[in-house]
N, C-alpha and C. Protein backbone atom coordinates (compact mmCIF):
# COMPACT_ATOMS: atom_id res chain seq x y z
N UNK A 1 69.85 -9.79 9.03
CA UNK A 1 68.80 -10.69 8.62
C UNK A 1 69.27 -12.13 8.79
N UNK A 2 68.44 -13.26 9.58
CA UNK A 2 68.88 -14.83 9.48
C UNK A 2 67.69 -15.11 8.54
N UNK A 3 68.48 -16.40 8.05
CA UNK A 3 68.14 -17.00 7.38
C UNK A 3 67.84 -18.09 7.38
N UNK A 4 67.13 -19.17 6.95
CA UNK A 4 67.65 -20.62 7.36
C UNK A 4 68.34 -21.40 6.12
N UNK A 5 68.61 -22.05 5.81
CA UNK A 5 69.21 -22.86 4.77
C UNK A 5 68.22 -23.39 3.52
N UNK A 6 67.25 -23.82 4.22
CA UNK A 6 65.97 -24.20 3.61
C UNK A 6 65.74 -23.11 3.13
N UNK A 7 65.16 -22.17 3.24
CA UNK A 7 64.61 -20.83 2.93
C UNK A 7 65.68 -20.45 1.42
N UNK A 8 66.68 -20.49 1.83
CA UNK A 8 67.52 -20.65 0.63
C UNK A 8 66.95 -21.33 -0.87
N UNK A 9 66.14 -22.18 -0.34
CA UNK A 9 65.87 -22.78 -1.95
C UNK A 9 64.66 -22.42 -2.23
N UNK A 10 64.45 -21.14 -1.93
CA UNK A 10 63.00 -20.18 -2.80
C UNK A 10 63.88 -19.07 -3.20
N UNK A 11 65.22 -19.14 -3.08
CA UNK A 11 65.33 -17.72 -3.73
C UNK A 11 66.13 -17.78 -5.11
N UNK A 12 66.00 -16.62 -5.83
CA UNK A 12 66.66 -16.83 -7.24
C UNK A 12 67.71 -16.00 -7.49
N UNK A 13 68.61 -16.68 -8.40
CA UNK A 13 69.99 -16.29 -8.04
C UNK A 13 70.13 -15.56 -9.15
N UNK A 14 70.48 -14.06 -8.87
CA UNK A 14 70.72 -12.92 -10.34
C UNK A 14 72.03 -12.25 -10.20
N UNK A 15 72.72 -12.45 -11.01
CA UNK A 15 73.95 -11.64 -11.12
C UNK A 15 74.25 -10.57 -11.80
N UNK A 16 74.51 -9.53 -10.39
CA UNK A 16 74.62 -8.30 -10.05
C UNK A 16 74.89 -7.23 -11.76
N UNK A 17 75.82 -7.76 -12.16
CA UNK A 17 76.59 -7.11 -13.17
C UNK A 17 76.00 -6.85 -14.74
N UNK A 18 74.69 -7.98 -14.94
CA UNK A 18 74.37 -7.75 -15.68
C UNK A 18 72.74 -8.59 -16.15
N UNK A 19 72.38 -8.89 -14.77
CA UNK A 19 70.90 -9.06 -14.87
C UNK A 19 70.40 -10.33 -14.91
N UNK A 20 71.64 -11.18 -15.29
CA UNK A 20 71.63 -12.41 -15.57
C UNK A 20 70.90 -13.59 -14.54
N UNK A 21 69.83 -13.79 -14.85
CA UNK A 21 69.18 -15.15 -14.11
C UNK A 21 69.51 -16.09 -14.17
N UNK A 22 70.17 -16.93 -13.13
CA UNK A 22 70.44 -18.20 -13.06
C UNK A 22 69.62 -18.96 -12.91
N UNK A 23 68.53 -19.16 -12.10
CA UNK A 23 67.65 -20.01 -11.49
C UNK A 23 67.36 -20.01 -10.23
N UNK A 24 66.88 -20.87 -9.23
CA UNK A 24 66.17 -20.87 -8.06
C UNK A 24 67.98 -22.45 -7.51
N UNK A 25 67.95 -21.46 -6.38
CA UNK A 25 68.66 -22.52 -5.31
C UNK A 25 68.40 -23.66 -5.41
N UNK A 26 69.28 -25.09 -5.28
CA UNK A 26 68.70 -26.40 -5.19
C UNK A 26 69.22 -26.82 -4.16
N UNK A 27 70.49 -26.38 -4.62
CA UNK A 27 71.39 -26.92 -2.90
C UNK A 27 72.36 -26.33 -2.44
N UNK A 28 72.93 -26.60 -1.09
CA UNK A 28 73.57 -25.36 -0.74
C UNK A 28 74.93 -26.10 0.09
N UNK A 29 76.09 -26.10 0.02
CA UNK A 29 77.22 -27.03 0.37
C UNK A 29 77.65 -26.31 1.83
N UNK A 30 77.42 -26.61 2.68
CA UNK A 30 78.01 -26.48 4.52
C UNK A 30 79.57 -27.51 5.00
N UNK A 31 80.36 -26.93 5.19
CA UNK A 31 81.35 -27.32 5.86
C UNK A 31 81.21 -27.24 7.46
N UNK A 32 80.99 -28.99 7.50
CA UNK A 32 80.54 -29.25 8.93
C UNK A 32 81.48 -29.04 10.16
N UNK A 33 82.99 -28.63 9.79
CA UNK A 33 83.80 -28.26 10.84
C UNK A 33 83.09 -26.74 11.29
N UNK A 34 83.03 -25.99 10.64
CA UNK A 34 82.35 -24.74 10.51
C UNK A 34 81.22 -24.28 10.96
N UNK A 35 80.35 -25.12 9.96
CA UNK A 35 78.78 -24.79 10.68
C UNK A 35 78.76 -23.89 8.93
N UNK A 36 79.44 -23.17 8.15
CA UNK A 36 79.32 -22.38 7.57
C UNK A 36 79.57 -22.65 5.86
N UNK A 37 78.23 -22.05 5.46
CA UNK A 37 77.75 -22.20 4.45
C UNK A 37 78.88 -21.77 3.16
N UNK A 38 79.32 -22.58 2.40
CA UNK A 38 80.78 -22.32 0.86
C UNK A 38 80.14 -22.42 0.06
N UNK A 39 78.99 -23.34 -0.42
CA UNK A 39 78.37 -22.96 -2.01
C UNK A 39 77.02 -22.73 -2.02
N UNK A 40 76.36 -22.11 -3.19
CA UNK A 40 75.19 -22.08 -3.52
C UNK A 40 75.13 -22.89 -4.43
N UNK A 41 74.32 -23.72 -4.94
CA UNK A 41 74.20 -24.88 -6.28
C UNK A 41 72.58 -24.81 -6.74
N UNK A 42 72.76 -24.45 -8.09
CA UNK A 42 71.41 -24.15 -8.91
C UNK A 42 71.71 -25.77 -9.81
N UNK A 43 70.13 -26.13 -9.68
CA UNK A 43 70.20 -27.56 -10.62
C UNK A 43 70.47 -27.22 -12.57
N UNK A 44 71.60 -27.74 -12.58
CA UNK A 44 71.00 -27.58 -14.40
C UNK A 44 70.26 -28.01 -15.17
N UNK A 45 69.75 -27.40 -16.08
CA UNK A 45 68.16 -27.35 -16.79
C UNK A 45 68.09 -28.21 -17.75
N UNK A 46 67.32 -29.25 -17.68
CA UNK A 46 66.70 -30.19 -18.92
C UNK A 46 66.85 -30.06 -20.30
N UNK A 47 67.24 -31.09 -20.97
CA UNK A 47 68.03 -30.81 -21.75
C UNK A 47 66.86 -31.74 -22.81
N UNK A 48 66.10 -31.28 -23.40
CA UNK A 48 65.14 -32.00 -24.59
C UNK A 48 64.24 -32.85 -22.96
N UNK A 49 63.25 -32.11 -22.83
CA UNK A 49 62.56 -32.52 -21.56
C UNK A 49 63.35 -33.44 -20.74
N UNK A 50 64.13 -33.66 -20.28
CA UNK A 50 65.12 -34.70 -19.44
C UNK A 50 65.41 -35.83 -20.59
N UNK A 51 65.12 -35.97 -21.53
CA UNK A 51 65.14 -37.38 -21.91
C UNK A 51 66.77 -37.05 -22.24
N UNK A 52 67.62 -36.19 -22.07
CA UNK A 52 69.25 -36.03 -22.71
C UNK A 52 70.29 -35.25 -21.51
N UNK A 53 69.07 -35.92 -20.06
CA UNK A 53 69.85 -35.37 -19.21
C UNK A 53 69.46 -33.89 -18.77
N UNK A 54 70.50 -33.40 -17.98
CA UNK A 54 70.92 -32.24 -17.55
C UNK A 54 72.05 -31.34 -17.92
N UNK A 55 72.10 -30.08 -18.26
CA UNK A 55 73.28 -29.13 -18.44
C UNK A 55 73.71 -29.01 -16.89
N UNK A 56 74.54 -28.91 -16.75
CA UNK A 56 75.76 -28.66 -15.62
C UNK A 56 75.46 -27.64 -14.37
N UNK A 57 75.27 -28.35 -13.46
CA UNK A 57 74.98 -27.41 -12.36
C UNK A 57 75.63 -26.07 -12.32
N UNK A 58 75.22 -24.52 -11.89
CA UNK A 58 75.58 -23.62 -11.93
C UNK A 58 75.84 -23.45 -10.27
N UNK A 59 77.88 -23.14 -9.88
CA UNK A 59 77.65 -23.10 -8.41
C UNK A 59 78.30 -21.89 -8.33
N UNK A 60 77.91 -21.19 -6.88
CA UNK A 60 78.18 -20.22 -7.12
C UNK A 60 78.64 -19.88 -5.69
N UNK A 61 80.16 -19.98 -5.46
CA UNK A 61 80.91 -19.62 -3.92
C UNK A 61 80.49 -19.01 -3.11
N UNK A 62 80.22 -19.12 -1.66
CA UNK A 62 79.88 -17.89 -0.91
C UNK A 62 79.96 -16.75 -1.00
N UNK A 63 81.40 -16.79 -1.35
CA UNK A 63 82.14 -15.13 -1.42
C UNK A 63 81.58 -14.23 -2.54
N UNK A 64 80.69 -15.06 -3.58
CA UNK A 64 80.17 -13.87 -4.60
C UNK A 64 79.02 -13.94 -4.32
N UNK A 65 78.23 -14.23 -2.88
CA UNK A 65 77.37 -13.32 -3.10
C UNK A 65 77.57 -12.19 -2.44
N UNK A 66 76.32 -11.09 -2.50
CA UNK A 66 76.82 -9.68 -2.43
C UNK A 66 75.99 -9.36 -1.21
N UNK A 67 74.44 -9.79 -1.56
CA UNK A 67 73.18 -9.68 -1.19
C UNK A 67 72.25 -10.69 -1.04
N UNK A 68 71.00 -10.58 0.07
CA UNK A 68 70.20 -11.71 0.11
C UNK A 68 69.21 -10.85 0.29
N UNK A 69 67.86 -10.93 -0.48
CA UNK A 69 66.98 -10.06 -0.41
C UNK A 69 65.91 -11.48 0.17
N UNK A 70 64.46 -10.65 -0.11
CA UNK A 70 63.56 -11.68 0.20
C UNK A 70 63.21 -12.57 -0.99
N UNK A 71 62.99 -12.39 -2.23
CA UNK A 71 62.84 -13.40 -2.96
C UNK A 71 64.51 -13.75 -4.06
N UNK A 72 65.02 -12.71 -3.87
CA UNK A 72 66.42 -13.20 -4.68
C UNK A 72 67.29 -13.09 -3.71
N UNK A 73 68.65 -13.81 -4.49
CA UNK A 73 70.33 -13.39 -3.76
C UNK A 73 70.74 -12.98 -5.22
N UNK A 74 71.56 -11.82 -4.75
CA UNK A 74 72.73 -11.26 -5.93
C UNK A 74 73.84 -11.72 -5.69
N UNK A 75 74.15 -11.98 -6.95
CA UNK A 75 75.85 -12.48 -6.79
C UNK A 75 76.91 -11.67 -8.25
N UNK A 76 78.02 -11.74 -7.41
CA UNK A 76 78.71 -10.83 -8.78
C UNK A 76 79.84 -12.28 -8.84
N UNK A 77 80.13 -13.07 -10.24
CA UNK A 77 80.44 -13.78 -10.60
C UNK A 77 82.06 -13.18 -11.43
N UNK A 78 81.91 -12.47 -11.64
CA UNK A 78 83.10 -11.88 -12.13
C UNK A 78 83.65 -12.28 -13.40
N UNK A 79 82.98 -13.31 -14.29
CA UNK A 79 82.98 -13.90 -15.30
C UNK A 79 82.92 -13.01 -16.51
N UNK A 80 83.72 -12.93 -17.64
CA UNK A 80 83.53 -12.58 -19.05
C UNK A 80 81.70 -13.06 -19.38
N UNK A 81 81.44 -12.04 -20.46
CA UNK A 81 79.87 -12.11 -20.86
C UNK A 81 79.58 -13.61 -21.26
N UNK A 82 80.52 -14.36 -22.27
CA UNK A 82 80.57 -15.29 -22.92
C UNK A 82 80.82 -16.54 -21.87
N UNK A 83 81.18 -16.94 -20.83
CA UNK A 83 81.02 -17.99 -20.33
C UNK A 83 79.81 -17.68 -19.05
N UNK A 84 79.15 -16.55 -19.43
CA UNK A 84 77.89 -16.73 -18.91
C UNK A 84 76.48 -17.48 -19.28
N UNK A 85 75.82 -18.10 -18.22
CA UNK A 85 74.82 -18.88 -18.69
C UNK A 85 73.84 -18.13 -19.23
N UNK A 86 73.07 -18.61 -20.41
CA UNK A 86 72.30 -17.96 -21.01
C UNK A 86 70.65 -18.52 -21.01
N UNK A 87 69.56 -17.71 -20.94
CA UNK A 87 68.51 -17.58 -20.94
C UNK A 87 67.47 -18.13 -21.91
């Protein structure tokens, strides 16, 4: 399956291990020696309607993802339950 890069930021990022929704793609980090795509980057979520900012972008390495479907990518993060982002 290709993909384009763009297309990337309709899909939503769930991790594999335990269901966990991150959010929808915002941006995606390319190493231009390469041509080839190293991060996925989900925007972090509003914090008291924006007026207190943003929580911390969620990024997530190439190498964990697993899968790219049509409306999601799976990724296995490998993270303890507790420094997972929560819902």
């Amino acid at each position: 399956m290709k993909c384009r890069v763009s297309e990337l930021r309709y899909k939503e990022i769930i991790d594999v291990a335990d269901g966990c929704r991150y959010g929808f793609v915002g941006d995606a980090e390319v190493d231009l020696e390469t041509g080839e795509v190293t991060q996925l980057i989900v925007p972090g979520r509003l914090r008291l309607f924006g007026l207190l900012g943003r929580w911390e972008d969620a990024v997530f390495p190439w190498s964990s993802v697993r899968r790219i479907g049509a409306d999601t990518i799976l990724v296995d993060r490998g993270l303890p339950r507790q420094d997972r982002r929560r819902d």
